[in-house]
Protein backbone atom coordinates (compact mmCIF):
# COMPACT_ATOMS: atom_id res chain seq x y z
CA UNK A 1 127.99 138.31 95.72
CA UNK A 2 127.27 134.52 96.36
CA UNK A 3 127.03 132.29 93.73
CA UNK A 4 127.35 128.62 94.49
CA UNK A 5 128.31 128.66 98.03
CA UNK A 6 127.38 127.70 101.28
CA UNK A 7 127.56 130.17 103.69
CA UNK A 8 126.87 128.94 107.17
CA UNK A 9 126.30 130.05 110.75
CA UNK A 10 128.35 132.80 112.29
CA UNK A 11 129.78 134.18 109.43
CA UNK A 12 130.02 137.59 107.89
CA UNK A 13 130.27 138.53 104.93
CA UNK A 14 131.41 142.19 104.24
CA UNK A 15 130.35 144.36 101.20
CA UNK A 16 131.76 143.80 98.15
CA UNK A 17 132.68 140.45 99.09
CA UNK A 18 132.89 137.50 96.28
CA UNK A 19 132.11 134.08 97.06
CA UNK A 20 131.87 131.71 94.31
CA UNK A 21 131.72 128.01 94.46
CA UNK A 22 133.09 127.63 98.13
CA UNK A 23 131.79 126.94 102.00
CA UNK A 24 132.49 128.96 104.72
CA UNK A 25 130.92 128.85 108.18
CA UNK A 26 131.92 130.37 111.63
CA UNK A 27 134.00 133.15 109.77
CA UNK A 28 134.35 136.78 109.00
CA UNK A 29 134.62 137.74 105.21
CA UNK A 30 135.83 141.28 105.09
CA UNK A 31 134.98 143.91 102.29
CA UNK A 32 135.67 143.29 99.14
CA UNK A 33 137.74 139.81 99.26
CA UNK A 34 137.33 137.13 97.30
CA UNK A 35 136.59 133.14 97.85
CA UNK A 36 136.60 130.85 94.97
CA UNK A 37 136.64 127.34 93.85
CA UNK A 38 138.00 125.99 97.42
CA UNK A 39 137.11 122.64 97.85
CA UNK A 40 136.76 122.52 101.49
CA UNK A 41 135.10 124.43 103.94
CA UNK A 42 136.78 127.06 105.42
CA UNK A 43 136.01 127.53 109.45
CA UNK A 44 136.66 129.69 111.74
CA UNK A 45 138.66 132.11 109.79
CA UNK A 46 139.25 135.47 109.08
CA UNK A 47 139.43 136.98 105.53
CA UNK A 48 140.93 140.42 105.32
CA UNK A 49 140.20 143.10 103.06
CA UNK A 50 140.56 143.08 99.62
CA UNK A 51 142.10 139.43 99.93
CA UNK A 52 142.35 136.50 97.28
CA UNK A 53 141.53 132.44 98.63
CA UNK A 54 140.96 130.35 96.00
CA UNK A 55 141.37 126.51 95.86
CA UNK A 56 143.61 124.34 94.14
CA UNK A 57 143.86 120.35 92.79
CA UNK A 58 144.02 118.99 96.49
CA UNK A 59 141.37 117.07 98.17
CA UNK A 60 138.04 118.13 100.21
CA UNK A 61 139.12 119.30 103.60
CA UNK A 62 138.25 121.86 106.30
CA UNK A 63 140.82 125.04 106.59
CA UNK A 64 141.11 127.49 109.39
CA UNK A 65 143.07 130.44 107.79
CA UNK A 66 143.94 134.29 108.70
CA UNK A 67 144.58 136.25 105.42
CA UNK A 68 145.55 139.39 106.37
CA UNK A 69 144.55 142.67 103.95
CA UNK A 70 145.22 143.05 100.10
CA UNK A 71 146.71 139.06 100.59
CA UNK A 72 146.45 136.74 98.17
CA UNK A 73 146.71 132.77 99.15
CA UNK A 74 145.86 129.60 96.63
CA UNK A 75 145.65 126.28 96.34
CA UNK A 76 143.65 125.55 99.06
């Protein structure tokens, strides 16, 4: 599901994967993880399985990240 996002080149996105209000480009989203309300973009990462990003108070930025499976990471 994609709902408010940008979702650029090079990226993935596996099934079952949420994105919601969020920007990823040049990354792999695997199944069933989630993306929401980050306020920058997220490049060149890797999202595993069943993970959790979602964003926090900070200001816009770019994030590289590697979330390993069934993680759960905030306030990005």
């Amino acid at each position: 599901t994609v709902v408010n996002a940008y979702v650029g080149p090079y990226t993935s996105i596996g099934p079952g994967a949420t994105l919601r209000g969020c920007e990823v480009e040049h990354s792999v989203v695997l199944a069933g993880a989630t993306v929401r309300d980050v306020a920058g973009r997220i490049d060149e990462s890797l999202i595993g399985r069943e993970a959790a990003v979602t964003g926090g108070d900070g200001r816009p930025r770019a994030v590289r990240v590697v979330v390993g499976d069934h993680c759960r990471v905030g306030g990005l």
